[in-house]
Protein backbone atom coordinates (compact mmCIF):
# COMPACT_ATOMS: atom_id res chain seq x y z
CA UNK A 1 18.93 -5.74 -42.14
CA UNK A 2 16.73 -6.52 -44.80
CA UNK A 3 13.57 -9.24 -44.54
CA UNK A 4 15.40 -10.75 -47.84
CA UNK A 5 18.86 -11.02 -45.70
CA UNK A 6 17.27 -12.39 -42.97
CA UNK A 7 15.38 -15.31 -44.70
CA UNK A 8 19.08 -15.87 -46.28
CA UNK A 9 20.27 -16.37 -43.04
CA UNK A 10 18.53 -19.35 -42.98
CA UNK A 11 21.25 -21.12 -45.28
CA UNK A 12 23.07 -21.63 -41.86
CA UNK A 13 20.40 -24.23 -40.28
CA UNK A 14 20.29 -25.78 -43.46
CA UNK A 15 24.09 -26.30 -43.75
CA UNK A 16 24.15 -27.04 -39.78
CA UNK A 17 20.91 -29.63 -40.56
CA UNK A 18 22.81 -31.08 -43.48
CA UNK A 19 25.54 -32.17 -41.60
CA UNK A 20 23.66 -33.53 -39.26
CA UNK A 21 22.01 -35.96 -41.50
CA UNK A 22 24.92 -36.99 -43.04
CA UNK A 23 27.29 -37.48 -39.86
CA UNK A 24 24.06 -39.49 -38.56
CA UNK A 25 23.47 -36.93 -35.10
CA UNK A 26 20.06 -37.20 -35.16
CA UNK A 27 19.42 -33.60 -34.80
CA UNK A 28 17.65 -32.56 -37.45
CA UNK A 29 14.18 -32.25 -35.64
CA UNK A 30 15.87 -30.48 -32.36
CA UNK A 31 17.69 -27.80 -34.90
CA UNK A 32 14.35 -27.19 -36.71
CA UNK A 33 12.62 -26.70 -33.53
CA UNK A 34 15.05 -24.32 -32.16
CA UNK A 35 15.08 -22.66 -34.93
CA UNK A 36 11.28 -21.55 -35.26
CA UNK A 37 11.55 -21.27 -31.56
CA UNK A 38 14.29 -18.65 -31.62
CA UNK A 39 12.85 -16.72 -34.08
CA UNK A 40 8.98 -16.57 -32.38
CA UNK A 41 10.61 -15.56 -29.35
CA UNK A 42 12.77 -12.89 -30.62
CA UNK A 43 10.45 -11.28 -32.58
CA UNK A 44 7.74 -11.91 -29.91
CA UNK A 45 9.92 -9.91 -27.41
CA UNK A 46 11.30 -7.32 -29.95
CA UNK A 47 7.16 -6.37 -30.17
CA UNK A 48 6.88 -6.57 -26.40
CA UNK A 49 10.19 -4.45 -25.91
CA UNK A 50 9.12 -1.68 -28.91
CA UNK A 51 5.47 -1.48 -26.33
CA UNK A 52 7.41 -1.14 -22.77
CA UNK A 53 10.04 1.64 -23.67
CA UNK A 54 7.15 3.33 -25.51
CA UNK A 55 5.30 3.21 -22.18
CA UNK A 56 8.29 3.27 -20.02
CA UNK A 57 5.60 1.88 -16.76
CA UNK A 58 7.89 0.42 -14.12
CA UNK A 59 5.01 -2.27 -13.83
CA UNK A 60 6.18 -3.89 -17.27
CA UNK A 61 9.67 -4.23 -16.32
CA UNK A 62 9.35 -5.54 -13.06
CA UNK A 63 6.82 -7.96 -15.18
CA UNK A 64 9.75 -8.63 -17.75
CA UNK A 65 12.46 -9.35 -15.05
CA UNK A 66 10.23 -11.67 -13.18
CA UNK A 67 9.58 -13.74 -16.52
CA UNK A 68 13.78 -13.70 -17.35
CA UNK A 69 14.06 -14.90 -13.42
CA UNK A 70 11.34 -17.71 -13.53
CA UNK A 71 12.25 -19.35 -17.22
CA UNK A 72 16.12 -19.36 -16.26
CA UNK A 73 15.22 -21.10 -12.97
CA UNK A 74 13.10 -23.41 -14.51
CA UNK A 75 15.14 -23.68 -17.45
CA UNK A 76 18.18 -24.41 -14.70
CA UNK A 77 16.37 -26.65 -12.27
CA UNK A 78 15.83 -29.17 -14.58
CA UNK A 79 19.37 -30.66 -14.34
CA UNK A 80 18.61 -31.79 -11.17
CA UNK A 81 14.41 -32.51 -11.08
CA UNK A 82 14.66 -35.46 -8.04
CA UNK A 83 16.32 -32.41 -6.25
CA UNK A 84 13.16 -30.89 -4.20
CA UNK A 85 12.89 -27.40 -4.21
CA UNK A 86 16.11 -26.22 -6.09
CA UNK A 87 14.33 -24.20 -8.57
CA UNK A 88 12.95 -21.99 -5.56
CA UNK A 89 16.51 -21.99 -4.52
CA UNK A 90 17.82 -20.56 -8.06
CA UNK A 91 15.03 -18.31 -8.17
CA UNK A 92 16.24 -16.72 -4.95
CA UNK A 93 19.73 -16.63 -6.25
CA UNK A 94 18.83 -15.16 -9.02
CA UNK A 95 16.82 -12.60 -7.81
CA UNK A 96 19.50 -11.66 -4.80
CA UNK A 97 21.98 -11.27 -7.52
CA UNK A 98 19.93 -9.26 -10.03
CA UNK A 99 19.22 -6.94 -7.00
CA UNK A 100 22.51 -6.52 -5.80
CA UNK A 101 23.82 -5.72 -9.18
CA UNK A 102 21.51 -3.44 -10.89
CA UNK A 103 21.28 -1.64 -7.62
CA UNK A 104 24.99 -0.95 -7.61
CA UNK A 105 24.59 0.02 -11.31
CA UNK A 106 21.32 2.65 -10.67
CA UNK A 107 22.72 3.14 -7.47
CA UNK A 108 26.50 4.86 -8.86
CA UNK A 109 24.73 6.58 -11.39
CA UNK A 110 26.44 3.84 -14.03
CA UNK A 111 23.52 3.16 -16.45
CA UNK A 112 19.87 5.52 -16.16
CA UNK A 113 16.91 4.31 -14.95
CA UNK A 114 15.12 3.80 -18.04
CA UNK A 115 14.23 0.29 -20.00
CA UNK A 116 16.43 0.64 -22.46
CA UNK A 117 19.26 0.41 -20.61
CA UNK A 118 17.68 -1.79 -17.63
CA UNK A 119 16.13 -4.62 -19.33
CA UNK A 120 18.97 -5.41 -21.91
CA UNK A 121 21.71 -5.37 -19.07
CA UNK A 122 19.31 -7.18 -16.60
CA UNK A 123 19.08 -9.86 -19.51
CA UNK A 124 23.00 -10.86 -19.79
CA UNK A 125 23.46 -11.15 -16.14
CA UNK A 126 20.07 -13.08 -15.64
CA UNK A 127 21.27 -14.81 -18.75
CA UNK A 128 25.18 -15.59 -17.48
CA UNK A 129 23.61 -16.35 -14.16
CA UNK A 130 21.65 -18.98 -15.03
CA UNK A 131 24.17 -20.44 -17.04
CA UNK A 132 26.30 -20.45 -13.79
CA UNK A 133 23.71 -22.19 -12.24
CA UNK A 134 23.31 -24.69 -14.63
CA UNK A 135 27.24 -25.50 -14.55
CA UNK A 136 27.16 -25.48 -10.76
CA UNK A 137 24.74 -28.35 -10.65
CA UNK A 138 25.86 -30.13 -12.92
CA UNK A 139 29.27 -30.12 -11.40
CA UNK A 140 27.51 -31.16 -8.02
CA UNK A 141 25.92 -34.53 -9.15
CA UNK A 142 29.45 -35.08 -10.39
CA UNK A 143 30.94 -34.55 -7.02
CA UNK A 144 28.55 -36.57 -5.29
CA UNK A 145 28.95 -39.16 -7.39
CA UNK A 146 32.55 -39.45 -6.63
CA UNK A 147 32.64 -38.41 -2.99
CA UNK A 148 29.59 -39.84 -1.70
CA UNK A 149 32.13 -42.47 0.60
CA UNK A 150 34.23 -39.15 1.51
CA UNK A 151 30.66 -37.70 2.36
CA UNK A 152 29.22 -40.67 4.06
CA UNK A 153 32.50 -40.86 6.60
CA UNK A 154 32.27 -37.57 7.73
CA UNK A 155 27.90 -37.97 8.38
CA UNK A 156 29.25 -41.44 10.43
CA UNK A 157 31.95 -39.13 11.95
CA UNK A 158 29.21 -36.42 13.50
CA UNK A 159 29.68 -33.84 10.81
CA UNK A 160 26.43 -32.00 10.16
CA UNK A 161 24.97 -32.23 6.28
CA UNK A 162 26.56 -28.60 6.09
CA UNK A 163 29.46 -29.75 7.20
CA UNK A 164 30.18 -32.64 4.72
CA UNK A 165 28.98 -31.31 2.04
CA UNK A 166 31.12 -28.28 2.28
CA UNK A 167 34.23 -29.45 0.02
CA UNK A 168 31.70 -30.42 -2.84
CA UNK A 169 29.97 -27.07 -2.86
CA UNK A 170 33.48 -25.05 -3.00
CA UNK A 171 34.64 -27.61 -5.85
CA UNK A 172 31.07 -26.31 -7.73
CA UNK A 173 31.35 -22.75 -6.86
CA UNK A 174 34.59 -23.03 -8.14
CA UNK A 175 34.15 -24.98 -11.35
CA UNK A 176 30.89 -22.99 -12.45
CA UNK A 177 32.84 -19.87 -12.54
CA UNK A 178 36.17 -21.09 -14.69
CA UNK A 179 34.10 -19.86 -17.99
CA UNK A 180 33.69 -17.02 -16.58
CA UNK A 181 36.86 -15.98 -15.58
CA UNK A 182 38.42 -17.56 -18.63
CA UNK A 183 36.17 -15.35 -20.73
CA UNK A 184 37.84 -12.02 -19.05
CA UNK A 185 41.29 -13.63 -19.83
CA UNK A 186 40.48 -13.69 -23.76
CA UNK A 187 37.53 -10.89 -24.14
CA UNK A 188 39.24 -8.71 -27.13
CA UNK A 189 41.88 -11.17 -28.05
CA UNK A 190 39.71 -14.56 -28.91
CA UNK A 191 36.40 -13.24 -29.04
CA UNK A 192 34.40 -9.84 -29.72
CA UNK A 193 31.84 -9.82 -27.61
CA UNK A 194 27.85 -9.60 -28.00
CA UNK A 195 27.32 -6.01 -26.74
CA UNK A 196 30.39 -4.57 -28.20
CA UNK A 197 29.63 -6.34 -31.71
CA UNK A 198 25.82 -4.85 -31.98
CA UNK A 199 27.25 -1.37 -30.58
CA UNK A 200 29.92 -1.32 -33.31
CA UNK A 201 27.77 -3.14 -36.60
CA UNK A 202 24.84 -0.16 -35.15
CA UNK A 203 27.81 2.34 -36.28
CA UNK A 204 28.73 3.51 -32.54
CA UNK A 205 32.14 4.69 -31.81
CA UNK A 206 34.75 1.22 -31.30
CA UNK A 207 35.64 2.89 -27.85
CA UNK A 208 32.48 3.68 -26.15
CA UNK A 209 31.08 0.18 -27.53
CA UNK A 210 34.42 -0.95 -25.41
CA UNK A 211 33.48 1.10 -22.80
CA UNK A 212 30.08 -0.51 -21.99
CA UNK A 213 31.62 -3.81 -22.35
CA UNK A 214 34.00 -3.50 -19.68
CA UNK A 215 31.05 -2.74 -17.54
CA UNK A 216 29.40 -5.84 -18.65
CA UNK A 217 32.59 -8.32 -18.08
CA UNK A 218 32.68 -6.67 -14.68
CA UNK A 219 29.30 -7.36 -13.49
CA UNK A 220 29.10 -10.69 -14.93
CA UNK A 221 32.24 -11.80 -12.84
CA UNK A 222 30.58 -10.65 -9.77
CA UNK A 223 27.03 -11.93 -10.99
CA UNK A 224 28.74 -15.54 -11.51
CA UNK A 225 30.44 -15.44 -8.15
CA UNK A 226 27.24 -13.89 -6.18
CA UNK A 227 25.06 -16.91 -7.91
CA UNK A 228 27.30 -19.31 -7.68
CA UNK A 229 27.82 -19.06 -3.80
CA UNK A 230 24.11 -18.06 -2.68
CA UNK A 231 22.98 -21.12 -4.86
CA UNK A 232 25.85 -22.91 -2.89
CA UNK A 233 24.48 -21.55 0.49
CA UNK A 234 20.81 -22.34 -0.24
CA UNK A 235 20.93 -25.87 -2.10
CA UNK A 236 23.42 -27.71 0.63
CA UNK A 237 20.22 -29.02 2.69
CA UNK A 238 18.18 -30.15 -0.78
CA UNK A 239 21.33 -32.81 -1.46
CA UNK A 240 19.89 -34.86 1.91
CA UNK A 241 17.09 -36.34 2.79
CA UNK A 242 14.91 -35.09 6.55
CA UNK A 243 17.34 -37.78 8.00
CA UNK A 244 20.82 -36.14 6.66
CA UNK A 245 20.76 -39.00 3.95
CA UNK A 246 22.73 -38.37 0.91
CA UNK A 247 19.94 -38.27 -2.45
């Protein structure tokens, strides 16, 4: 792509920005923003990338994954910011899940150990993964909201915080990975994919770019189930107070 197409591209924020001033939104300033945003970042990282599979040190991606696993958990934690500790909690998640899954995928021989493939793959489940999280507690202060009486019974009852909490957080798990699952359903009939669509526009073969996006459907179904229940397991205690007080 050309600089000249690219600045053309453009035309879309100013049709989206258009609208938005004459429907009233009030989101002119937050489209502009993310817009120059986007485009820093992007470029800032396609510089960054371009320096760490030229040096291919294992320092700079261990240094790249910790930056994608700290800004998701931040980015994720602030649904829920009178919540103590949950963005240590997502952090943990999300490093248990990145772990487990690109170990399975070095570990099988499925992608090779180098950057190129590690840091782009690493990204979408990181990526999915914190929108799982995000989903998850948001479907949480929904379901405390409307069971805190349910809740409050079974605390008066003897139940441990664990224990009453337990139907909410299988409700969440539940409801943060419906996108998920509903995105296998359609994947090739609705929509064509991210990693698919660059393979294919990059003039790779429709059935190898098909190939690699099975494998990414797969592990993002187990990445949104792995996140969604270890952020399940580790958040039930934040929800209470010392004295096994609902928030």
């Amino acid at each position: 792509m050309s600089n000249l197409a690219l600045v053309c591209t453009l035309v879309f924020v100013a049709v989206t920005m258009v609208l938005s001033l004459r429907q009233k939104l009030g989101l002119e300033k937050e489209i502009a923003i993310g817009t120059v945003r986007s485009a820093v970042q992007l470029l800032f990282i396609g510089y960054v990338l371009h320096f760490v599979f030229d040096t291919k040190q294992p320092l700079f991606i261990v240094l790249i994954l910790a930056a994608m696993i700290a800004v998701a958990s931040w980015n994720a934690g602030g649904r829920v910011k009178h919540i103590p500790g949950i963005r240590l909690r997502i952090a943990a998640a999300l490093c248990c899940t990145e772990a487990v899954t690109m170990g399975l995928m070095l570990g099988l021989g499925i992608i090779d150990p180098t950057p190129q493939y590690i840091i782009p793959v690493s990204g979408i489940t990181i990526g999915s993964s914190m929108i799982v999280c995000g989903l998850f507690l948001n479907q949480m202060k929904r379901e405390l909201e409307s069971a805190r009486g349910e809740i409050e019974a079974l605390l008066a009852l003897g139940a441990t915080a664990r224990q009453a909490i337990r139907g909410a957080v299988k409700r969440s798990v539940r409801s943060s990975m419906i996108p998920t699952i509903d995105g296998m359903k359609t994947v090739g009939l609705v929509q064509l994919p991210g990693m698919m669509t660059g393979m294919i526009v990059a003039g790779a073969d429709p059935v190898e770019a098909v190939r690699y996006q099975i494998l990414i459907m797969f592990v993002l179904a187990s990445s949104a189930a792995l996140t969604a229940m270890l952020l399940g397991r580790l958040s039930d205690r934040l929800w209470f107070t010392k004295d096994e007080r609902l928030r």
